[in-house]
Protein backbone atom coordinates (compact mmCIF):
# COMPACT_ATOMS: atom_id res chain seq x y z
CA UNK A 1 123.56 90.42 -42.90
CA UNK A 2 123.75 93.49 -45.06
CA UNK A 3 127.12 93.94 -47.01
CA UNK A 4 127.95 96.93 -50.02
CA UNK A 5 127.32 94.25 -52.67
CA UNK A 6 124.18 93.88 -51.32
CA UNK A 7 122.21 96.58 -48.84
CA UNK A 8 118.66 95.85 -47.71
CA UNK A 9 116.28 98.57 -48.65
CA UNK A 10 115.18 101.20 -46.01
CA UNK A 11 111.97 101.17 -47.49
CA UNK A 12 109.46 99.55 -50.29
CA UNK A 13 109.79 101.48 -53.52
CA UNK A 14 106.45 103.10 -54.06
CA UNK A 15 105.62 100.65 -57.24
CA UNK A 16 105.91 97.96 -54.96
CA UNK A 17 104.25 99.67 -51.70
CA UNK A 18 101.23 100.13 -53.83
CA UNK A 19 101.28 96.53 -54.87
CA UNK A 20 101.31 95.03 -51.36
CA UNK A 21 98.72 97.52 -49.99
CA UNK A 22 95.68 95.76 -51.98
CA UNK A 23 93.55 98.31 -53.83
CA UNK A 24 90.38 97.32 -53.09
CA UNK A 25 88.70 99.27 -56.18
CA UNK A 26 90.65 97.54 -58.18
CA UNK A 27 89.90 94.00 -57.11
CA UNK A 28 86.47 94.84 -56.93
CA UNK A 29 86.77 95.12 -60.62
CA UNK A 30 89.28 92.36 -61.19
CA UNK A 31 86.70 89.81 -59.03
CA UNK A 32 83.44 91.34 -60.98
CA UNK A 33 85.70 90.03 -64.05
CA UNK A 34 85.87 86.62 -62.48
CA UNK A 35 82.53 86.50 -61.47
CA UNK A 36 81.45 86.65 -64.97
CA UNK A 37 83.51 84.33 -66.23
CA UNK A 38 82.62 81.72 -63.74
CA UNK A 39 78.95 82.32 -64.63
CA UNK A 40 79.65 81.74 -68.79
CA UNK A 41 81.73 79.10 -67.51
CA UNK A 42 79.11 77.07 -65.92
CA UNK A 43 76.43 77.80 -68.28
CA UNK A 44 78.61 76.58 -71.76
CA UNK A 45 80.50 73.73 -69.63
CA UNK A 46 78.16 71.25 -71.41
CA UNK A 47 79.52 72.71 -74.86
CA UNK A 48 82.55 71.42 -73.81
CA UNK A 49 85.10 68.93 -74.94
CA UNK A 50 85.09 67.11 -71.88
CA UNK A 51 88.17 65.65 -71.28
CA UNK A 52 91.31 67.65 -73.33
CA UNK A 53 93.04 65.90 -76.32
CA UNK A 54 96.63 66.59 -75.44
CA UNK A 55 99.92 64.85 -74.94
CA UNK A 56 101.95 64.81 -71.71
CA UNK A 57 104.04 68.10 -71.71
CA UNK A 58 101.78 70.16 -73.61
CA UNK A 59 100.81 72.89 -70.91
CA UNK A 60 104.26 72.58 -69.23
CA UNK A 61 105.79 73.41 -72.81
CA UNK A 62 103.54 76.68 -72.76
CA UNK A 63 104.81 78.04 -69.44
CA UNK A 64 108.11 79.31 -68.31
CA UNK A 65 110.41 77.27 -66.75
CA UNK A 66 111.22 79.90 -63.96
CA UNK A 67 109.15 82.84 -62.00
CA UNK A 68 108.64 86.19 -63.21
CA UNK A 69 111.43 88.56 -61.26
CA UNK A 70 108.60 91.33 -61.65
CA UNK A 71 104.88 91.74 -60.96
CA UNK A 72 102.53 91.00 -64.30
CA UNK A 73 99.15 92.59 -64.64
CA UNK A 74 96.02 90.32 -63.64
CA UNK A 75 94.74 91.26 -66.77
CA UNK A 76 97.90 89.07 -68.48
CA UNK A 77 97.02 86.01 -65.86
CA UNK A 78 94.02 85.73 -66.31
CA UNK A 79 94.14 85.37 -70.22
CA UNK A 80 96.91 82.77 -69.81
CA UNK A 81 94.54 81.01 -67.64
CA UNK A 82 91.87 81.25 -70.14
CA UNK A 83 94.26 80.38 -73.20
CA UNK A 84 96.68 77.65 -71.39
CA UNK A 85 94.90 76.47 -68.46
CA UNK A 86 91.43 75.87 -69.37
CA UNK A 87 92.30 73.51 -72.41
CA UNK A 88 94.22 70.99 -70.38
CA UNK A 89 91.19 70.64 -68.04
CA UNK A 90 88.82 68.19 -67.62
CA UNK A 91 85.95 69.35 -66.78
CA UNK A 92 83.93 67.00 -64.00
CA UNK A 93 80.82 68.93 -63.65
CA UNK A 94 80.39 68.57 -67.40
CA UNK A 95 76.59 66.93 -67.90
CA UNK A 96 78.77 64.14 -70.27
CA UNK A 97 80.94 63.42 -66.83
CA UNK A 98 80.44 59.57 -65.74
CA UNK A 99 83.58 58.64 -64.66
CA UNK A 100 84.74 57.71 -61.32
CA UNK A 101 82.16 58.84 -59.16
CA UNK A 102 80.79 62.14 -59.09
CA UNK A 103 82.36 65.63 -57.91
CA UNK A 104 79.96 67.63 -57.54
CA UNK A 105 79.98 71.36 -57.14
CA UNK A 106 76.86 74.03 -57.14
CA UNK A 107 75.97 77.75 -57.36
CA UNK A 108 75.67 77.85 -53.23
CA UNK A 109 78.92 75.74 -52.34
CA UNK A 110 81.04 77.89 -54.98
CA UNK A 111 79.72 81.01 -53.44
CA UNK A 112 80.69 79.46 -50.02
CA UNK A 113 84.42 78.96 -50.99
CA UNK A 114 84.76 82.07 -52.56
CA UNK A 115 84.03 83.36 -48.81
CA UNK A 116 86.19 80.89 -47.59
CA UNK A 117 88.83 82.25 -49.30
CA UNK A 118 88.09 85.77 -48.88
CA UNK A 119 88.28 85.26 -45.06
CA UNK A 120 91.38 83.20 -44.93
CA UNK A 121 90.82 81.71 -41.30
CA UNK A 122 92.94 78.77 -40.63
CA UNK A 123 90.41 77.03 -38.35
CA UNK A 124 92.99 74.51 -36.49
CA UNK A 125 90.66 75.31 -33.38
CA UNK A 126 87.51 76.93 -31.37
CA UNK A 127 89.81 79.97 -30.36
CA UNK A 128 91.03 80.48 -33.87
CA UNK A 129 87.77 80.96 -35.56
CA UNK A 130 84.69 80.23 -32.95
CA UNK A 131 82.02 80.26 -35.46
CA UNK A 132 83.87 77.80 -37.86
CA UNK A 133 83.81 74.90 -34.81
CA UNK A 134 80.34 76.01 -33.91
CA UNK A 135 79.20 75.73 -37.45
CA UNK A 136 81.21 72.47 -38.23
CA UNK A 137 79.37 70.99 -35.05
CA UNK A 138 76.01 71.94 -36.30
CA UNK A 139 76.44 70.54 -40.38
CA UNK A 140 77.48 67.21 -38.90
CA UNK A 141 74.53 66.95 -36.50
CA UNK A 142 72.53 67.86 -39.59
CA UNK A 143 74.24 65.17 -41.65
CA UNK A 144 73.90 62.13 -39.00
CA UNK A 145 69.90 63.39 -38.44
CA UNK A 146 69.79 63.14 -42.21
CA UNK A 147 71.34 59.55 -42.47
CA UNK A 148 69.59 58.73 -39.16
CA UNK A 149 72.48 57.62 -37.41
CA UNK A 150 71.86 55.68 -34.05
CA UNK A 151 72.81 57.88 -30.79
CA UNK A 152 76.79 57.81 -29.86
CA UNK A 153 77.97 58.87 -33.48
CA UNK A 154 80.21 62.08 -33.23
CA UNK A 155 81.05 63.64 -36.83
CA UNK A 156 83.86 65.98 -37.75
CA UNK A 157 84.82 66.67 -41.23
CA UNK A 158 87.81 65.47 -42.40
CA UNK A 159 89.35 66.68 -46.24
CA UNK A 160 88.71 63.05 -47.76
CA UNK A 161 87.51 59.46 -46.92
CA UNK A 162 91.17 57.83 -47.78
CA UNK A 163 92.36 60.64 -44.52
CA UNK A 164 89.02 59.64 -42.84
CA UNK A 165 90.01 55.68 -43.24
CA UNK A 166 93.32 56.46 -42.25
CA UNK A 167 92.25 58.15 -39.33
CA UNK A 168 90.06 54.95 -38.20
CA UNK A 169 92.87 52.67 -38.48
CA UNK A 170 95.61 54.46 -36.73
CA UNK A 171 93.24 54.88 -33.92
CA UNK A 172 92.59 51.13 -33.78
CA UNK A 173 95.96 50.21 -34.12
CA UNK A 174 96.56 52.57 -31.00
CA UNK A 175 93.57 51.20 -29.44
CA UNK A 176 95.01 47.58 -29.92
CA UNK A 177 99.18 48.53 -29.01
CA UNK A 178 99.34 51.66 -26.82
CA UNK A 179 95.90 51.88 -24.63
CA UNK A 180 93.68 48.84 -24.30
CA UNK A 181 95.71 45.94 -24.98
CA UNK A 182 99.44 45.75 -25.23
CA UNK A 183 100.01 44.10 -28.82
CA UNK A 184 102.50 44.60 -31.42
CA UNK A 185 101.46 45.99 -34.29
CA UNK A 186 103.52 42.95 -36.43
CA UNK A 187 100.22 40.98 -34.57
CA UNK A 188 97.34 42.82 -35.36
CA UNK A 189 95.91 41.86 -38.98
CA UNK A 190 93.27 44.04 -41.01
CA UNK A 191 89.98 43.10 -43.04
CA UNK A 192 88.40 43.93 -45.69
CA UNK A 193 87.63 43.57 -49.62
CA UNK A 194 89.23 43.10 -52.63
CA UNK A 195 86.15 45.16 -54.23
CA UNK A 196 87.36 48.03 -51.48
CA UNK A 197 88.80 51.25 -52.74
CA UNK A 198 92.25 51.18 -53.33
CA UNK A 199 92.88 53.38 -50.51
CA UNK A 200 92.03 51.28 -48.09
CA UNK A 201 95.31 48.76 -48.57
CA UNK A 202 97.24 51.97 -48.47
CA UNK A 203 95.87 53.70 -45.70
CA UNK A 204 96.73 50.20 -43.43
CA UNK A 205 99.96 50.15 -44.34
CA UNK A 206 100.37 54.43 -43.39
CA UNK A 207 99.01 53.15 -40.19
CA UNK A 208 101.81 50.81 -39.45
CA UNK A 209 100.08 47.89 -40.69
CA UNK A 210 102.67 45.37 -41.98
CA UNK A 211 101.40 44.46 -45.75
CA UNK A 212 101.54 40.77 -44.96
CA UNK A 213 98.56 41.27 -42.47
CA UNK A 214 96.21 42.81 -44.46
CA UNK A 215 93.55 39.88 -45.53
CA UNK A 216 91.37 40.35 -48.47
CA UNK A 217 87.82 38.43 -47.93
CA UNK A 218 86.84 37.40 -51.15
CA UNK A 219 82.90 38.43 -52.12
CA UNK A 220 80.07 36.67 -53.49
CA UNK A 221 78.55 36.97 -56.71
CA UNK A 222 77.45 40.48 -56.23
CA UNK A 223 80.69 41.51 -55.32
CA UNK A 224 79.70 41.83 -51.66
CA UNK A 225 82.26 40.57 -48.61
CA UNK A 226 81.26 37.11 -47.34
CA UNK A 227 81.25 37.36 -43.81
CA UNK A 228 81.72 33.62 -43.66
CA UNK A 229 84.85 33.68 -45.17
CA UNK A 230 85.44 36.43 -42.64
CA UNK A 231 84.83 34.70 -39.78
CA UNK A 232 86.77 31.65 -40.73
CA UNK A 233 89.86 34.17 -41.46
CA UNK A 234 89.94 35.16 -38.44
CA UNK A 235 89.49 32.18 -36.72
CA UNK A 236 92.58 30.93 -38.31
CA UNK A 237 94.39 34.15 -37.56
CA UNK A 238 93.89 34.02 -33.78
CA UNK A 239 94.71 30.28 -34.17
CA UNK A 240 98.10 31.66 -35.24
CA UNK A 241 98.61 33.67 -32.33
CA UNK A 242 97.66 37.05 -34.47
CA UNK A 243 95.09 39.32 -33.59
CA UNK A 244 92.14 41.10 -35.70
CA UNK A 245 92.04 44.58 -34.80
CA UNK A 246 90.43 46.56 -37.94
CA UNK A 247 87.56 45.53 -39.97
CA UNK A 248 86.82 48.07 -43.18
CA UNK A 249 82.80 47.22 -45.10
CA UNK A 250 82.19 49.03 -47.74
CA UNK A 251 78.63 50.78 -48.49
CA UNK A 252 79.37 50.94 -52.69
CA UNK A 253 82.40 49.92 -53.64
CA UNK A 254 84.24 51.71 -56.25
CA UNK A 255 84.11 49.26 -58.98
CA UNK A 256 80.56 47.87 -59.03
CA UNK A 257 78.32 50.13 -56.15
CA UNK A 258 78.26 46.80 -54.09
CA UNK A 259 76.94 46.83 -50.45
CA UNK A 260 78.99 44.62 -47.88
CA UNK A 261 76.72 42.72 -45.55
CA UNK A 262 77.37 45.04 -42.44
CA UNK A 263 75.18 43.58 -39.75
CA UNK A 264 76.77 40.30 -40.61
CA UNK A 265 80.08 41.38 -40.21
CA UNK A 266 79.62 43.29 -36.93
CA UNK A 267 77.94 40.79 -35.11
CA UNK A 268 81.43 38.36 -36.08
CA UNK A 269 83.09 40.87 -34.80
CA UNK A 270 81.45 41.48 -31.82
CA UNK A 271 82.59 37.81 -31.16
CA UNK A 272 86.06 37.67 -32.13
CA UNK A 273 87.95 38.38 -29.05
CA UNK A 274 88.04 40.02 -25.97
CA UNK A 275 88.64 43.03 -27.43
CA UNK A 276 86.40 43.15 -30.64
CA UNK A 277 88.21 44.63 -33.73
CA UNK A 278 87.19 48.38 -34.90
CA UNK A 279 84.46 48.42 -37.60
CA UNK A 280 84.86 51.22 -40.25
CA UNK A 281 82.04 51.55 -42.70
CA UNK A 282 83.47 53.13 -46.10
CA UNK A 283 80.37 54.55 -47.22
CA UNK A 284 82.03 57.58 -49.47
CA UNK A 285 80.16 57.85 -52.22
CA UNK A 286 76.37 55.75 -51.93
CA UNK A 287 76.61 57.15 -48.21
CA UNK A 288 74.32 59.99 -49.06
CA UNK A 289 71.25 58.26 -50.36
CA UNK A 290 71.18 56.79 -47.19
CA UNK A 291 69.33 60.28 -46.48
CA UNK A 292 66.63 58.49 -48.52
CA UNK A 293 64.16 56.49 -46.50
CA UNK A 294 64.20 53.74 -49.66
CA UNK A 295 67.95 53.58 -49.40
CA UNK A 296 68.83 53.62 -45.94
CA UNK A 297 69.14 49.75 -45.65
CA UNK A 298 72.67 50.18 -46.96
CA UNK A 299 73.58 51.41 -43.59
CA UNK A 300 71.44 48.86 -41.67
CA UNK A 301 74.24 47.03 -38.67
CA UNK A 302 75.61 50.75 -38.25
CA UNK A 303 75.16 50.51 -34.97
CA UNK A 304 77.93 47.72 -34.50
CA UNK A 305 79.77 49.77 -36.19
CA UNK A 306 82.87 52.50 -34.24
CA UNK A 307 83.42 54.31 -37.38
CA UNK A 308 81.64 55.79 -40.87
CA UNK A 309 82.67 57.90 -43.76
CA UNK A 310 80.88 59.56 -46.22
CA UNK A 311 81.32 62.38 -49.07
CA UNK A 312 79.19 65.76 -49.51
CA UNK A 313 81.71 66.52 -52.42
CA UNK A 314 80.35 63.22 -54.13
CA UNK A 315 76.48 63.27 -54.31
CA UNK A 316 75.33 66.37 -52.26
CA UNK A 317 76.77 68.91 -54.54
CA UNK A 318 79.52 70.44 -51.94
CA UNK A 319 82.89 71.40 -53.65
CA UNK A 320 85.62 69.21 -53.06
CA UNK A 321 87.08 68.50 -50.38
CA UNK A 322 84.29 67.45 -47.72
CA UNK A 323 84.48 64.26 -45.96
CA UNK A 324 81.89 63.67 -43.06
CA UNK A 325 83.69 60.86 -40.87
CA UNK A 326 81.58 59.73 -37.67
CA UNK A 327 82.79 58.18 -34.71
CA UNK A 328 81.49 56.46 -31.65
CA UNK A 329 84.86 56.57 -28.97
CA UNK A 330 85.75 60.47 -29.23
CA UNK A 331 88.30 59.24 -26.19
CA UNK A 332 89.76 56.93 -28.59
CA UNK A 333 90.61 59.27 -31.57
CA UNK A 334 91.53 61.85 -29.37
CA UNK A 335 94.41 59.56 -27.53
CA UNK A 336 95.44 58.84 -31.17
CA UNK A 337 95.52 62.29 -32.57
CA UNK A 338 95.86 65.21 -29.61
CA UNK A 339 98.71 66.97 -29.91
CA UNK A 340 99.69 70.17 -27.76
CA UNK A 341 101.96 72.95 -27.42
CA UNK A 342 102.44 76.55 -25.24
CA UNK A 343 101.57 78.35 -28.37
CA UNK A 344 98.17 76.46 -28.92
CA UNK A 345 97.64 76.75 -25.18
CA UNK A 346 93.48 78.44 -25.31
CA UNK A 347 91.20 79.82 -22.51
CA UNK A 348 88.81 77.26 -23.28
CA UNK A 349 90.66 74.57 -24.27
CA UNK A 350 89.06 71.16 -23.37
CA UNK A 351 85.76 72.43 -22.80
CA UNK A 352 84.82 72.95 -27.13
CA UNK A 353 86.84 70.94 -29.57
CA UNK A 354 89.52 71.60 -30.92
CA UNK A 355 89.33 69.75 -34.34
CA UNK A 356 92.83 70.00 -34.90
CA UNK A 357 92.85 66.91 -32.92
CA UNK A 358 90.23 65.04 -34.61
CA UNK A 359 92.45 64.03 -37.75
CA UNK A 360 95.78 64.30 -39.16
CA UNK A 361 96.81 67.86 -40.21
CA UNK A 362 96.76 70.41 -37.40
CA UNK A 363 95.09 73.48 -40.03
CA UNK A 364 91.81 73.34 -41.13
CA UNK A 365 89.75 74.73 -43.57
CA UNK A 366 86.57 76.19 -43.06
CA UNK A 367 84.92 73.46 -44.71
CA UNK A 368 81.52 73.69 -43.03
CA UNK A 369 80.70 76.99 -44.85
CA UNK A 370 79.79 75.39 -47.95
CA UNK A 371 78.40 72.53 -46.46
CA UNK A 372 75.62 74.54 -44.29
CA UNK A 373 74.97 77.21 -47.44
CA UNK A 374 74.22 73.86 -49.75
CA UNK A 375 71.68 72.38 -47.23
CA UNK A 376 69.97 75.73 -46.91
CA UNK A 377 69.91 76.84 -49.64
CA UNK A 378 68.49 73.08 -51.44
CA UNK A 379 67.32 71.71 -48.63
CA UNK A 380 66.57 67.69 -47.59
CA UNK A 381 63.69 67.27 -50.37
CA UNK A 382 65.53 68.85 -53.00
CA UNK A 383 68.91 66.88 -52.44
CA UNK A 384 66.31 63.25 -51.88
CA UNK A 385 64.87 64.43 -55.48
CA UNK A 386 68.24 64.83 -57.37
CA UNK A 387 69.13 61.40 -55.57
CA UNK A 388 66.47 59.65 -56.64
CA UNK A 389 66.20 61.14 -59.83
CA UNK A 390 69.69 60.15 -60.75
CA UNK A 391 69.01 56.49 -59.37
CA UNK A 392 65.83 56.16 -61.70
CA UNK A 393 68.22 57.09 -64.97
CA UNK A 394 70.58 54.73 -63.64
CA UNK A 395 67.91 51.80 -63.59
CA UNK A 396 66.84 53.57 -67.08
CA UNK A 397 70.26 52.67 -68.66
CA UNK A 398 70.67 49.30 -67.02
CA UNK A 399 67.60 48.50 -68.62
CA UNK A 400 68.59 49.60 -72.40
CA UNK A 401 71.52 47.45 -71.93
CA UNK A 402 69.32 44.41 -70.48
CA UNK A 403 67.07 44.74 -74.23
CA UNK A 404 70.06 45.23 -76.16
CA UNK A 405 71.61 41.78 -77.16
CA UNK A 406 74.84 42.92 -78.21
CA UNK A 407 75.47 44.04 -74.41
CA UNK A 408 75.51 42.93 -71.08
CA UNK A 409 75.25 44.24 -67.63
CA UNK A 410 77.80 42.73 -64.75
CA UNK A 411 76.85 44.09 -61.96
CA UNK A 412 73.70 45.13 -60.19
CA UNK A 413 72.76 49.12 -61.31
CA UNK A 414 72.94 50.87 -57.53
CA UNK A 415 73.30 54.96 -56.95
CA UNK A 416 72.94 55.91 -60.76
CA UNK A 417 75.87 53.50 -61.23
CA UNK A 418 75.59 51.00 -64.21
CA UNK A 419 78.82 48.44 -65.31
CA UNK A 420 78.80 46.70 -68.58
CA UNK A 421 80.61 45.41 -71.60
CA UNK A 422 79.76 45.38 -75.48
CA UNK A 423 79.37 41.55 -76.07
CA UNK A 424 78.48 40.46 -79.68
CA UNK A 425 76.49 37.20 -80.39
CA UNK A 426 78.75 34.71 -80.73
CA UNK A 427 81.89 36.37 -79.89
CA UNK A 428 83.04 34.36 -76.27
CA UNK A 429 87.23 34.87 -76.26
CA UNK A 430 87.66 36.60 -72.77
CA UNK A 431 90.85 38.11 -73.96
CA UNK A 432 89.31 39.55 -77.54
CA UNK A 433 86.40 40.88 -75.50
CA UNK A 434 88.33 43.00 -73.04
CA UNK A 435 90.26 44.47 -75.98
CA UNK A 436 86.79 45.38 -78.04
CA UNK A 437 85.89 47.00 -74.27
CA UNK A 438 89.42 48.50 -74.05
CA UNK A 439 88.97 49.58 -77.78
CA UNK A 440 85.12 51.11 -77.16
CA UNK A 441 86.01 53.01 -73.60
CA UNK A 442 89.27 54.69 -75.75
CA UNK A 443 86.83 55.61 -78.55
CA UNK A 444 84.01 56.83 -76.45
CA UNK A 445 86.70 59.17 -74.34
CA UNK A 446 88.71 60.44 -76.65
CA UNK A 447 85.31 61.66 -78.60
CA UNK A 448 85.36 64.25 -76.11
CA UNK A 449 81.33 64.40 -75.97
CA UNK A 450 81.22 62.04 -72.93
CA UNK A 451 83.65 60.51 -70.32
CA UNK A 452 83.52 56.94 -68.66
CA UNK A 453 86.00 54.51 -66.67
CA UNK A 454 86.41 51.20 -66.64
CA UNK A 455 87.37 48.50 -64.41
CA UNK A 456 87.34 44.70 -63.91
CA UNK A 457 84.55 42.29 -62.57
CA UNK A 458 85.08 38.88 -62.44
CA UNK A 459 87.70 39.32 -64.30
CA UNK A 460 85.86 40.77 -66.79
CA UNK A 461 86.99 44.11 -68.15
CA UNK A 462 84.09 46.17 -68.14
CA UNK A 463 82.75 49.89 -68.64
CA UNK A 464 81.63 52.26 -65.66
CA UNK A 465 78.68 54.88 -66.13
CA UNK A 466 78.52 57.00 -63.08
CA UNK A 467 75.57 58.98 -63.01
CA UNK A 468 75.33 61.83 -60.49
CA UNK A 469 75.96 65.38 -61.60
CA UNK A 470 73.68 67.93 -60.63
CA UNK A 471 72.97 69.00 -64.65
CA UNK A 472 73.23 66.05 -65.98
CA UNK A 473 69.21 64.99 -67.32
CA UNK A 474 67.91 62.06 -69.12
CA UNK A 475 68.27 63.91 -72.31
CA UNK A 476 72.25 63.78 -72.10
CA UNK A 477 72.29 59.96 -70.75
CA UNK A 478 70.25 58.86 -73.65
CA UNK A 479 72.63 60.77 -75.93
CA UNK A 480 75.49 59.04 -73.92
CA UNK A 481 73.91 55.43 -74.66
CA UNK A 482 73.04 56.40 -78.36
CA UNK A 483 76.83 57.39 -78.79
CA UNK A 484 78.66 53.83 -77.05
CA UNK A 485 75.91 52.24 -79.49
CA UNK A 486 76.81 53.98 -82.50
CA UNK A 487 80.56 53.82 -81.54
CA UNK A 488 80.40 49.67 -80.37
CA UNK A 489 78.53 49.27 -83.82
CA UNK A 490 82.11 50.54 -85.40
CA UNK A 491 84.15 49.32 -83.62
């Protein structure tokens, strides 16, 4: 309420009135200067340190500590976002990038979220933006002919695969407790790697998963899931009066790019109950060169499988976020996820989806815009080149580590994805070679020329080179291996 101390205004001042009613001349201007920017940008990004050398604090010590009570000019933001911003970034489409896994982004998908964004739609539903549904419907029957996916798969895109695996296991927890079999959830147990993303652990226990149920299957000596060890875990677990409900293979793991056996482990689970346990395949990032004839063994024993997830924003050069999650019972993740109200109430509701019950939030983004512009605009044959081409300098690298005798290679080299360790002649103390490793990844990062990750196989600490960046060329990977060399040979 209004008092003396404080009256509401009758009306905007005209400074301000002229700020809220957008002057479209002017951002015309203002996104010209952009525009330009984000073209230098992506033509120096290789010139680039490419991680920052900063401590923790440093950009938070260079901005305020509260909100501006009055309006700045752009032309003030967007030099603070050149001068403080940019150098704590790092910058993952840098051709020196091969940590993690790849996050790609190219000319057509940035153009596509620049629309996105200009639009604004909040695409919840069919009635809320028809052509973003319609759209999202096509790019995912584009994606599962590109994979070729047998009949009965249904895609939707979800923001990531962690929400996508989520997604999976809520629905077969509600399969298992609410719909098709009246369990409690303390009963059912889950499945799946150690080698499995982090995520997955997680997303069981946001399901309602108690942590005690969740069984790691150890792998073989690829790093692969043993589906005899499966079997014989749950075999013991029904034995106990518990039941196996959720089963999560992963095509590429994280650490190593291994393949879990998946016909192996669907056909044990097509015998391990009366109601079999769900299948998710967690395919996020060597999912896409399935869309090459030579790789699509990885997703051989799909077919016994009720779920799959993959990642455009990985390997097929679509800005992040982009998940493409498949599903064989629609019914089933509908029960699960469905939620309605009056004010969502739609002419033609129940005759188009309404993806705002295919996953967890109820908005949406109009992801499938960047998505479609990318395959147009590259094409299949293009995006099977850039695959293979970045599996061929993958198999390049693991075979200058194979001739060079002061290093060694743990892990098969799958999807441009090569994990090894600098091991001198005659130097055999585990613990003193996973500091040298420690010591060499540190080095080779904070050079700021190139950027890798490590992790652990067999116990073994070892480096990560993930190679899948749409600039990066043989040139830069040979400059990447002549640099951990030079930099092993000192340290």
């Amino acid at each position: 309420m209004a008092t003396e101390e404080f009256p509401l205004p009758t009306e905007f001042s005209p400074e301000t009135a002229q700020l809220l009613r957008p002057d479209i001349d002017e951002f015309r201007r203002q996104a010209h200067e952009v525009v330009e920017w984000m073209a230098e940008y992506l033509g120096r990004v290789g010139e680039l340190r490419v991680q920052p050398d900063l401590a923790p604090g440093s950009i938070r010590l260079r901005l305020p500590v509260t909100p501006p009570e009055d309006p700045e000019p752009m032309a003030a933001i967007l030099a603070d976002f050149r001068t403080v911003i940019m150098p704590g970034m790092t910058h993952w489409n840098h051709p020196g990038f091969f940590g993690f896994f790849p996050a790609n982004t190219s000319p057509p998908s940035i153009l596509a979220e620049m629309l996105t964004a200009t639009l604004g739609a909040q695409c919840m539903s069919w009635s809320t933006s028809p052509a973003a549904t319609e759209l999202e419907q096509v790019t995912m029957e584009w994606l599962a002919w590109m994979l070729k996916l047998p009949e009965g798969f249904t895609g939707v895109i979800q923001d990531t695969a962690s929400a996508a695996t989520l997604v999976a296991l809520v629905t077969a927890r509600d399969r298992f407790t609410k719909f098709e079999a009246p369990h409690r959830v303390e009963d059912l147990t889950v499945y799946t790697s150690p080698e499995a993303n982090s995520s997955v652990a997680k997303d069981a226990r946001l399901a309602g998963f108690p942590p005690e149920r969740i069984r790691f299957v150890e792998t073989d000596e690829g790093f692969a899931m043993r589906p005899d060890l499966l079997a014989e875990m749950m075999a013991e677990d029904r034995e106990a009066g518990l039941v196996p409900a959720a089963v999560v293979a992963t095509a590429g793991t994280t650490s190593s790019a291994a393949v879990d056996p998946l016909p192996e482990i669907c056909r044990i689970c097509a015998t391990a109950g009366p109601l079999k346990p769900w299948v998710h395949v967690d395919a996020a990032f060597a999912g896409s060169a399935a869309i090459l004839p030579e790789m699509r063994w990885i997703l051989e024993g799909v077919d016994g499988a009720d779920s799959l997830v993959f990642n455009p924003h990985k390997w097929l050069l679509v800005n992040f976020d982009c998940s493409a999650y498949f599903v064989r019972d629609v019914p089933a993740l509908l029960r699960s996820f469905s939620a309605s109200a009056h004010y969502l109430a739609a002419p033609h509701q129940g005759v188009v989806p309404d993806y705002r019950d295919w996953g967890i939030p109820l908005g949406r983004r109009f992801r499938a815009l960047k998505l479609w512009f990318v395959l147009r605009r590259y094409g299949v044959k293009v995006l099977q080149a850039m695959l293979r081409e970045h599996i061929r300098l993958g198999e390049l690298l693991a075979a200058w580590v194979d001739e060079s005798p002061a290093f060694e290679r743990l892990a098969t080299a799958r999807f441009g994805l090569v994990c090894f360790r600098h091991h001198p002649s005659g130097e055999d103390d585990a613990a003193a070679l996973d500091a040298r490793n420690e010591r060499l990844v540190n080095s080779l990062n904070a050079s700021g020329k190139i950027l890798l990750t490590p992790t652990r196989l067999g116990g073994k600490y070892s480096l990560r080179l993930s190679i899948g960046h749409l600039t990066t060329s043989e040139a830069e990977v040979r400059r990447a291996w002549d640099l951990i060399v030079e930099t092993a040979g000192r340290i």
